[in-house]
Protein backbone atom coordinates (compact mmCIF):
# COMPACT_ATOMS: atom_id res chain seq x y z
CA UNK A 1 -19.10 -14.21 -18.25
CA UNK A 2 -18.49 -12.49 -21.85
CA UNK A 3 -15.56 -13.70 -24.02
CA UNK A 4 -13.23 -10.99 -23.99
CA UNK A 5 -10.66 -10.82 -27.91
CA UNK A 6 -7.25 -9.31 -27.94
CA UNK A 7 -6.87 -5.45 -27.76
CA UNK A 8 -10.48 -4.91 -25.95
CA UNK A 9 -10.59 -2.63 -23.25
CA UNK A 10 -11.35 -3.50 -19.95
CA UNK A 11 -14.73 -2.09 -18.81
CA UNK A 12 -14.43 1.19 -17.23
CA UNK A 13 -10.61 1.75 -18.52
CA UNK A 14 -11.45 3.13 -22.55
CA UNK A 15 -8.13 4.93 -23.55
CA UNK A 16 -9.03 8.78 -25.28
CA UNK A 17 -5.58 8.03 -27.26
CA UNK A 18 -4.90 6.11 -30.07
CA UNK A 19 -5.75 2.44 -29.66
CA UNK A 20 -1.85 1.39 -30.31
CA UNK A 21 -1.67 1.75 -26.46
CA UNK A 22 -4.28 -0.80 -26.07
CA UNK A 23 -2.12 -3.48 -28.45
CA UNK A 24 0.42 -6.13 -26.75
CA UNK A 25 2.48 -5.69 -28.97
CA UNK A 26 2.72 -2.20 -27.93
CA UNK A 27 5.15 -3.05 -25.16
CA UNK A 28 8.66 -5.15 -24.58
CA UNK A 29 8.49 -6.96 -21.28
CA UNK A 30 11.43 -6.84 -19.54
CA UNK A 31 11.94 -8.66 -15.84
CA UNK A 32 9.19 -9.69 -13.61
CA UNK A 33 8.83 -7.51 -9.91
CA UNK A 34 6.48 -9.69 -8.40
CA UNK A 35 3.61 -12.09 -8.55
CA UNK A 36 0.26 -11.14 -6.40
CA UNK A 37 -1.88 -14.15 -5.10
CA UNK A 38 -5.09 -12.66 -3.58
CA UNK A 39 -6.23 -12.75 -7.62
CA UNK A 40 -3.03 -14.49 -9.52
CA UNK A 41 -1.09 -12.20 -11.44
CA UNK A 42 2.23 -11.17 -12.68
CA UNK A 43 4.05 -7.76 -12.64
CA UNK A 44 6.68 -6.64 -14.60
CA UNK A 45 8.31 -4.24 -15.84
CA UNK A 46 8.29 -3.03 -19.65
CA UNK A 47 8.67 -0.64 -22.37
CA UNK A 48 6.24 1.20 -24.56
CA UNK A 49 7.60 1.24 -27.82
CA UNK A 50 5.59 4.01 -29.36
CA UNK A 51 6.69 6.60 -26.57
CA UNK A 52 10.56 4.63 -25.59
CA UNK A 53 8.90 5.05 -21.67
CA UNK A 54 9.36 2.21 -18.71
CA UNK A 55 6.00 1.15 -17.51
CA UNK A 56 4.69 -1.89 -15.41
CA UNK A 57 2.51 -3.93 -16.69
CA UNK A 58 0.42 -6.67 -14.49
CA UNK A 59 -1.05 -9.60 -16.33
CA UNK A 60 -3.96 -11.57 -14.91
CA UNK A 61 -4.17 -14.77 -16.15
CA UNK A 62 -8.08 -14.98 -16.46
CA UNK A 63 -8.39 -18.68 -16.65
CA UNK A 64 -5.96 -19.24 -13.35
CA UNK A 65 -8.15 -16.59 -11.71
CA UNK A 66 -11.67 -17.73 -12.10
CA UNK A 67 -9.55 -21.40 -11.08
CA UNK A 68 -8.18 -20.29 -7.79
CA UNK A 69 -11.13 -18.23 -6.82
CA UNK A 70 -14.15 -20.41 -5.63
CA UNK A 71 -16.30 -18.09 -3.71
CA UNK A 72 -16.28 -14.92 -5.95
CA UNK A 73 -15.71 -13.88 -9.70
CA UNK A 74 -12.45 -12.54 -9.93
CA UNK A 75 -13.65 -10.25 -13.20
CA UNK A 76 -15.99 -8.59 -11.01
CA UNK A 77 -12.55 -7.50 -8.96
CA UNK A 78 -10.51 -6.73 -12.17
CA UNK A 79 -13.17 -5.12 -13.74
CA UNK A 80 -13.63 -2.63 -10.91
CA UNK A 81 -9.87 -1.95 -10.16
CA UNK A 82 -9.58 -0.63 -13.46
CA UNK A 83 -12.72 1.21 -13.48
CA UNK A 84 -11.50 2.66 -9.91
CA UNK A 85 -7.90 3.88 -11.14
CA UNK A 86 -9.42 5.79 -14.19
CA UNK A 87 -12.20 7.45 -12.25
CA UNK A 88 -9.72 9.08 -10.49
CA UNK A 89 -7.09 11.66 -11.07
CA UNK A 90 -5.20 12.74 -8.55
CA UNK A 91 -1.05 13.32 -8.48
CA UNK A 92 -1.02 11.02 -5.07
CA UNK A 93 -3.41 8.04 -6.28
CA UNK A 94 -1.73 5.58 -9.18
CA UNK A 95 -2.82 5.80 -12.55
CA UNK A 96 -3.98 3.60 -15.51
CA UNK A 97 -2.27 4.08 -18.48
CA UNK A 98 -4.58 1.48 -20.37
CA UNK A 99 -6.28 -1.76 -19.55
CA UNK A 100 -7.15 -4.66 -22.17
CA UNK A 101 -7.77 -7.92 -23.24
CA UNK A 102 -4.99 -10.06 -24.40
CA UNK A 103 -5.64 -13.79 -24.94
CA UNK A 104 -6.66 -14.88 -21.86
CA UNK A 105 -5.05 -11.98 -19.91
CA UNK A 106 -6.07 -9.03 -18.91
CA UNK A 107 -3.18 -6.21 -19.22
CA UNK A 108 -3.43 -2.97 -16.54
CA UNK A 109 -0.71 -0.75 -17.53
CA UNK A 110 0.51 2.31 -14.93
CA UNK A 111 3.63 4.18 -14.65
CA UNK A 112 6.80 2.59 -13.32
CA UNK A 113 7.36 3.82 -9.68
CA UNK A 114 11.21 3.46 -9.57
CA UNK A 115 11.50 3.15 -5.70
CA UNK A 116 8.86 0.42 -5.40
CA UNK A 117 6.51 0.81 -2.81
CA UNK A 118 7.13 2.16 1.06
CA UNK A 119 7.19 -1.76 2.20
CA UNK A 120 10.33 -2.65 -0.24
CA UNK A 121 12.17 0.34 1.43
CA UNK A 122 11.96 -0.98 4.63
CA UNK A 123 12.64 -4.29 3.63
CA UNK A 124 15.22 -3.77 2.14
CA UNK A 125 17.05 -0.81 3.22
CA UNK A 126 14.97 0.61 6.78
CA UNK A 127 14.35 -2.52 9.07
CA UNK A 128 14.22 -0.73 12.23
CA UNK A 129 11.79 1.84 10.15
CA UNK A 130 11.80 5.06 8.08
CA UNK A 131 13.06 8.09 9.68
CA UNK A 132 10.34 10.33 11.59
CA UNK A 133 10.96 13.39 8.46
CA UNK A 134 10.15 10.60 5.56
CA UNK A 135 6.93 9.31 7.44
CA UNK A 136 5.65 12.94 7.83
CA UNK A 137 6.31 13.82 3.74
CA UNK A 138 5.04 10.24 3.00
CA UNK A 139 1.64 10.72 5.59
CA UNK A 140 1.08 14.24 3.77
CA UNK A 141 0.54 13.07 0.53
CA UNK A 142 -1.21 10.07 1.31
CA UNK A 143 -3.45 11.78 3.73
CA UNK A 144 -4.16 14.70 0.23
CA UNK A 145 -4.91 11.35 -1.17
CA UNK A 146 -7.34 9.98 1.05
CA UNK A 147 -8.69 13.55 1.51
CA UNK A 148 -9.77 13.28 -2.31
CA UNK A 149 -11.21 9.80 -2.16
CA UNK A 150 -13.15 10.29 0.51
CA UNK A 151 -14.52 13.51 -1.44
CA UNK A 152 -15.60 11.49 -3.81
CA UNK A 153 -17.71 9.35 -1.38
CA UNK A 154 -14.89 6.55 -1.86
CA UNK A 155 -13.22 4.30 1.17
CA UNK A 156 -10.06 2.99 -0.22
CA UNK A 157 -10.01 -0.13 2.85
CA UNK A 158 -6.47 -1.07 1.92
CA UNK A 159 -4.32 1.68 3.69
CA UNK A 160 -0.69 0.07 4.22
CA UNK A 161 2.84 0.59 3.42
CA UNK A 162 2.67 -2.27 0.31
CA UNK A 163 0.38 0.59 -1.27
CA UNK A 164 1.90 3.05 -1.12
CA UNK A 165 4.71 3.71 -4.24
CA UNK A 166 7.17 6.06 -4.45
CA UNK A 167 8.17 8.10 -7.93
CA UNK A 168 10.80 9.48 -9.11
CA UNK A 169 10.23 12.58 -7.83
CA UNK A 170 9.66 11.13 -4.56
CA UNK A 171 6.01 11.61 -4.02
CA UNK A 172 3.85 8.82 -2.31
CA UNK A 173 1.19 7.70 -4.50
CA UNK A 174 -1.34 5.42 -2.96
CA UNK A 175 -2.54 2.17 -5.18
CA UNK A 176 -4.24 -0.93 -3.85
CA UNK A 177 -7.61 0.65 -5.49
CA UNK A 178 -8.85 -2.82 -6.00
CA UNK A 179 -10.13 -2.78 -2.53
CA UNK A 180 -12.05 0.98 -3.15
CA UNK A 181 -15.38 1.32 -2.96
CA UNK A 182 -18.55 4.22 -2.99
CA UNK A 183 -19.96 4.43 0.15
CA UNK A 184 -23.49 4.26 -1.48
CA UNK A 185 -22.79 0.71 -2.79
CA UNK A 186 -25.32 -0.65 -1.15
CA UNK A 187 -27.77 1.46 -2.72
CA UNK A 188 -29.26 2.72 0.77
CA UNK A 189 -29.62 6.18 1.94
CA UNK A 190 -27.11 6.06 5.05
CA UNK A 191 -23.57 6.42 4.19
CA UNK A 192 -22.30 3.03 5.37
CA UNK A 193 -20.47 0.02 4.48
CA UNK A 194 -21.21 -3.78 6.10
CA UNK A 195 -19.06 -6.28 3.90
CA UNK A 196 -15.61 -6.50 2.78
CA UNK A 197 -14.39 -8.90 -0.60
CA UNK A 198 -13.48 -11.71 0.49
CA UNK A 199 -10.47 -12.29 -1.95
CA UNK A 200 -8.83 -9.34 0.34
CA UNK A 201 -9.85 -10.15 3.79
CA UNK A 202 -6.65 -12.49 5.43
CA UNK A 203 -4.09 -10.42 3.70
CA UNK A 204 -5.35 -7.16 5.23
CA UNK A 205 -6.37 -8.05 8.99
CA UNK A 206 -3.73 -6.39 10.63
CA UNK A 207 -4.63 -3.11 8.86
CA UNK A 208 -8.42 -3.27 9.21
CA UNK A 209 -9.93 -1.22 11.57
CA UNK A 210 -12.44 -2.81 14.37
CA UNK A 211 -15.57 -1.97 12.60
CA UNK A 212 -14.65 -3.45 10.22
CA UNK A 213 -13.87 -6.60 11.82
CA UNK A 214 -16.64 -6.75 14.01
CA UNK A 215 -19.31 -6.57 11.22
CA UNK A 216 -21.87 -5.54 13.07
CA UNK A 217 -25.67 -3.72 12.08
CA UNK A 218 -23.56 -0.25 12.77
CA UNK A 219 -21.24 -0.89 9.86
CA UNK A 220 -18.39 1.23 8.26
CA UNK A 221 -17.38 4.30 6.37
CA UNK A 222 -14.23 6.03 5.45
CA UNK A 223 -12.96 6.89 8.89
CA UNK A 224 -11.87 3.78 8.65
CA UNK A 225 -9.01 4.62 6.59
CA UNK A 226 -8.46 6.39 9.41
CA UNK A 227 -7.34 3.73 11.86
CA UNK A 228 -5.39 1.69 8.75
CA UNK A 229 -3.56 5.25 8.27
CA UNK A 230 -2.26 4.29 11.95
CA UNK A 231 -1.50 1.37 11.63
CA UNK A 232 0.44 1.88 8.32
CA UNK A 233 2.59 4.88 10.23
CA UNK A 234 3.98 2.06 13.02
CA UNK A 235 4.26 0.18 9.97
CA UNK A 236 6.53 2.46 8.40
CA UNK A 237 8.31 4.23 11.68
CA UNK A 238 8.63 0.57 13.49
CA UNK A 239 9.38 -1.68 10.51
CA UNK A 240 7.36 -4.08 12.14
CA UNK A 241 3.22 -4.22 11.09
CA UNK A 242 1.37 -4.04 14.33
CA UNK A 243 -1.00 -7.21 15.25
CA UNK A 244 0.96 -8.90 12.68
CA UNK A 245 1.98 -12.05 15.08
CA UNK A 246 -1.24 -12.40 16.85
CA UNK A 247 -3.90 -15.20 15.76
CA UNK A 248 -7.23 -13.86 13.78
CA UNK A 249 -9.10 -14.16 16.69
CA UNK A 250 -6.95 -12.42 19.00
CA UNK A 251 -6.28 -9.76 16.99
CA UNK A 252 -10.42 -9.25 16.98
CA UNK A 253 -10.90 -8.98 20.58
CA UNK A 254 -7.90 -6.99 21.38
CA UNK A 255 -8.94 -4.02 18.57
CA UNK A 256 -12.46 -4.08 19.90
CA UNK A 257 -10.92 -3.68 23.19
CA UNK A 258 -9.37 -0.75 22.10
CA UNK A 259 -5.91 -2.16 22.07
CA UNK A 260 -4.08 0.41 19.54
CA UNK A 261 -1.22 0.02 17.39
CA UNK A 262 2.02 1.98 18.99
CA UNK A 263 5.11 3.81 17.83
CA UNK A 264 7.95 2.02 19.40
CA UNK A 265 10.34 4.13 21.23
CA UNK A 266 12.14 5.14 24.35
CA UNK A 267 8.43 6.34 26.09
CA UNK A 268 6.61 2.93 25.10
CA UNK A 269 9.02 0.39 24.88
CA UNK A 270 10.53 1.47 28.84
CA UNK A 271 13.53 -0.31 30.26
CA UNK A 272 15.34 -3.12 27.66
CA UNK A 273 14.60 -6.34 29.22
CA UNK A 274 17.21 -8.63 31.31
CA UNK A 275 19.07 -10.71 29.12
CA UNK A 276 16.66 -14.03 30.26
CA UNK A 277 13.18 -12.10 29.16
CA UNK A 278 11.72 -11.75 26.34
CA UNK A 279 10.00 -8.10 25.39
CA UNK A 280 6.37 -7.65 24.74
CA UNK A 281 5.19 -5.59 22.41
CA UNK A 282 3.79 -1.80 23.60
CA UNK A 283 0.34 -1.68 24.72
CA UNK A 284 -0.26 -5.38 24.26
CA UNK A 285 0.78 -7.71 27.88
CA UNK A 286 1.43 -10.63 27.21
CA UNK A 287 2.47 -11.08 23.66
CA UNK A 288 6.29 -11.26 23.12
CA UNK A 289 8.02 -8.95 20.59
CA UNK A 290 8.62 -11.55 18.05
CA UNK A 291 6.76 -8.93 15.50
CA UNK A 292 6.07 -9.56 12.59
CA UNK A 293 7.88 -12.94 11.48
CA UNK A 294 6.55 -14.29 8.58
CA UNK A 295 5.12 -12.70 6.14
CA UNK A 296 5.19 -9.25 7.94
CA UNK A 297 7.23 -6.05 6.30
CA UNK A 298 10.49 -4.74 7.81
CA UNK A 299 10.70 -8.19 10.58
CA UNK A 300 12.64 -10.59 9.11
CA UNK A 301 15.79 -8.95 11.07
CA UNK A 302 13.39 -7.93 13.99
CA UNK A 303 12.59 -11.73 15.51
CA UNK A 304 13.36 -10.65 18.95
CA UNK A 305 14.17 -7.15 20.60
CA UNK A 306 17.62 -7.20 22.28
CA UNK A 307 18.40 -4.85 25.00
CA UNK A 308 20.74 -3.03 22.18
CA UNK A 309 17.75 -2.78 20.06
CA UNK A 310 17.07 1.14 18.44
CA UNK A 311 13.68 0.78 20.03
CA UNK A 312 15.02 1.30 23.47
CA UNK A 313 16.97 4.71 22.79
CA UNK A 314 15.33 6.61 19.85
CA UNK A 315 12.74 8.72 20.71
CA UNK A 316 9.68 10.43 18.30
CA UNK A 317 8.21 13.62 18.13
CA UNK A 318 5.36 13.90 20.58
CA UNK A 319 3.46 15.63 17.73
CA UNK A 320 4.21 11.74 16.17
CA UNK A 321 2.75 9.75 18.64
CA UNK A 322 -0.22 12.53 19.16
CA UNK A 323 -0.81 11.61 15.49
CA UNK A 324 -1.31 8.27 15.43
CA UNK A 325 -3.17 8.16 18.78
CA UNK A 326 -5.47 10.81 17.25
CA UNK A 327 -6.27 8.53 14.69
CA UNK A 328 -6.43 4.91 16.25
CA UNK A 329 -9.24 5.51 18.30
CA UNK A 330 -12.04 2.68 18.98
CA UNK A 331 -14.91 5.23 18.23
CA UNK A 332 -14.79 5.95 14.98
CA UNK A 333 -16.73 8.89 14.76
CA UNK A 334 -14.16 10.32 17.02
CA UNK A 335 -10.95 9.89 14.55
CA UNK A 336 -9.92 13.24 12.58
CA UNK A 337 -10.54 13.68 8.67
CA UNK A 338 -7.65 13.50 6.35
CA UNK A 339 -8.24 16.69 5.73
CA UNK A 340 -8.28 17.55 9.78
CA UNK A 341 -5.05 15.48 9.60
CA UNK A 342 -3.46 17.68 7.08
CA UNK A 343 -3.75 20.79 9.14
CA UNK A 344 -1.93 18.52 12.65
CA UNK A 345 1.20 20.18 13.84
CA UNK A 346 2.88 16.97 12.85
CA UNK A 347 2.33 17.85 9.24
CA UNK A 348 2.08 20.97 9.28
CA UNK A 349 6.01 21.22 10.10
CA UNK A 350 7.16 20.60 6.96
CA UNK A 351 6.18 24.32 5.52
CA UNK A 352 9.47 24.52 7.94
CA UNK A 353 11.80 22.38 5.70
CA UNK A 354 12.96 22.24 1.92
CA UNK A 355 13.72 18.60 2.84
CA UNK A 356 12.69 16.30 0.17
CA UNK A 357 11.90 12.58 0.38
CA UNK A 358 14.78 11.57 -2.29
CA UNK A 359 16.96 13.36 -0.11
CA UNK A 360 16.08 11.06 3.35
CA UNK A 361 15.90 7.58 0.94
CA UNK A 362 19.61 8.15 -0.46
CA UNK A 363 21.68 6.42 -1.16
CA UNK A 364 19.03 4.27 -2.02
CA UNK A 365 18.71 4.23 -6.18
CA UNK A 366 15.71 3.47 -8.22
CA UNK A 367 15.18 0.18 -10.38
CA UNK A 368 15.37 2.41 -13.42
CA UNK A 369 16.23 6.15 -13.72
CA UNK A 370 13.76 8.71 -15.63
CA UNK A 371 13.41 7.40 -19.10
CA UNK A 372 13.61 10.65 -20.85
CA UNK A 373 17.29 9.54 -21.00
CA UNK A 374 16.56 6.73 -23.47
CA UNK A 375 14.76 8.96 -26.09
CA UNK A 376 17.75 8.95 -28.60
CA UNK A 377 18.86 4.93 -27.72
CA UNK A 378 16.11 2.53 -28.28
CA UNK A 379 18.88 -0.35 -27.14
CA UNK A 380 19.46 1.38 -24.45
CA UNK A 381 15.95 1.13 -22.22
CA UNK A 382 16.18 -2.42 -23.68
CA UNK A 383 19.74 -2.96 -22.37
CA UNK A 384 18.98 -1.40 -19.09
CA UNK A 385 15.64 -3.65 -18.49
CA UNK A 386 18.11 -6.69 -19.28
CA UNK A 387 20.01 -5.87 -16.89
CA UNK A 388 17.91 -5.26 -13.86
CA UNK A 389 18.31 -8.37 -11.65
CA UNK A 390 15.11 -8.67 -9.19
CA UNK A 391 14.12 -12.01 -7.44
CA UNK A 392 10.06 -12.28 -8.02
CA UNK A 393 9.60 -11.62 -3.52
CA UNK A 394 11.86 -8.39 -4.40
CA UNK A 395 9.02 -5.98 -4.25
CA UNK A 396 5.61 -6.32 -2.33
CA UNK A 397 2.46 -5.40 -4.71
CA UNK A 398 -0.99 -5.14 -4.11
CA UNK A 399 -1.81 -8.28 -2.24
């Protein structure tokens, strides 16, 4: 592997601007968000000095990477998530704002998403789940997102609610492109995929659609983003990520089965259970409704369903449930576009409403407002990032 000096850029990820924005020194970090372990890194937050904006900045510590990762090179992976976030420009897929060398790091600079990513909101402020309006506006752009990728002849095989960010004008942008790939990577003919990276596979099981899993001569292509779409919307309706509390194996043979992930209402969840039972989870006998504890999104106040639980009395639109049924099906060549999906009455009744998704999330704030504000006070963007108190487990990113 080449040396890489201070203030090179990354492969793929040349900046047209000046090279300032390519330069450490270029930014003031401020409090760290989170730390990633599928390839070690840090993100936090920060300012650019030559333009007084927040950004977030995630260091990989190149030395720790190539430590902790036996069977693959983790520059391969770096190198080609910054390649795959300046390929693209889209106003639903994250951006790269620059990517270099510093040291032994490697810097990938993008634009701070104030509200974090769909996963933080229901873990901290939507445990039983977002409401049925903020999935739709949230499923619309990330479906125009997917609709573009998959344009492109790219599967993004990391659809889930950790990916997905929120600005500050309340659009969903969908990151994660670490796990994106052309669907002529193998350099065959036939528009199909038959591995997945390694570094990525146990964090994204539950999400992974049963081609994928199965790994068979067949292979896969971008329908299935498809079934991880459906999974993400129980994800973000339920609070809970479906599969999430079954064992590897388990999980296999139920998906190739044709066991689907569920939106958990009134019409799936049936009668609340006698005080001395236990639930089990829709569409899957057998398995209690402990959902999701662990590591899971939106469970840690889910470990059990009571007979008071909001699953037993809320109810979702039938358009809803079509939606996700549409798109969870075992046959893959059966499953809608996201285009296709874009055009579903489910989606297509927001041209009804003037309802935006800042609107549903209050009174939810952001970590830091629009930093236009701090274009007159230096101190104050510097002040503000003092301030801003986050635990490193705060915020979910890009495992």
């Amino acid at each position: 592997m080449s040396c890489l000096t201070a203030g090179t850029p990354v492969r793929g990820a040349s900046m047209p601007n000046s090279s300032s924005s390519t330069d450490c020194s270029q930014y003031q970090l401020g409090p760290v968000l989170a730390t990633t372990t599928s390839l070690p890194s840090t993100v936090q937050l920060a300012r650019q000095r030559n333009r007084l904006r927040a950004v977030v900045v995630k260091k990989y510590v190149v030395d720790k990477a190539i430590k902790e990762s036996e069977a693959e090179d983790p520059m391969i992976h770096i190198s080609h998530e910054v390649g795959m976030m300046k390929l693209f420009q889209h106003v639903n897929i994250q951006l790269c704002l620059a990517a270099f060398a510093a040291d032994m790091e490697v810097w990938l600079v993008t634009p701070l998403m104030p509200y974090g990513s769909v996963a933080d909101l229901i873990k901290a402020h939507f445990q039983d789940g977002l409401p049925e309006l903020a999935c739709c506006l949230i499923i619309r752009d990330l479906c125009s997102a997917l609709h573009y990728l998959h344009s492109q002849g790219v599967v993004h095989r990391s659809v889930r609610a950790s990916h997905i960010l929120i600005s500050d004008t309340g659009a969903a942008v969908l990151g994660g492109l670490r796990y994106c790939t052309p669907l002529h990577s193998t350099g065959e003919s036939r528009s199909n995929l038959y591995n997945f990276p390694l570094h990525g596979v146990a964090g994204n099981l539950s999400w992974l659609a049963p081609e994928i899993l199965q790994q068979n001569l067949l292979g896969y292509n971008e329908t299935s983003d498809i079934y991880s779409l459906a999974v993400t919307l129980c994800e973000m309706a339920n609070g809970i990520v479906p599969f999430s509390e079954m064992p590897p194996t388990l999980m296999l043979l139920e998906k190739l089965r044709g066991a689907a992930p569920k939106l958990m209402d009134a019409s799936t969840m049936g009668e609340p259970p006698a005080p001395e039972e236990q639930p089990e989870l829709p569409g899957f006998p057998g398995h209690p409704a402990d959902s999701g504890v662990g590591d899971s999104v939106g469970s840690c106040s889910n470990p059990v369903l009571g007979r008071d639980s909001i699953y037993y009395t809320r109810q979702f639109s039938p358009q809803f449930h079509d939606l996700v049924t549409l798109c969870s099906v075992l046959e893959s060549d059966s499953r809608p576009s996201a285009s296709e999906l874009l055009a579903h009455p489910f989606v297509r009744q927001l041209r009804k409403t003037n309802t935006t998704l800042l609107t549903i999330l209050l009174p939810t704030q952001p970590l830091l407002s629009d930093s236009s504000q701090f274009q007159d006070d230096d101190e104050g963007l510097i002040q503000r990032m003092k301030e801003t108190q986050m635990e490193q487990d705060d915020w979910c990113w890009d495992e």
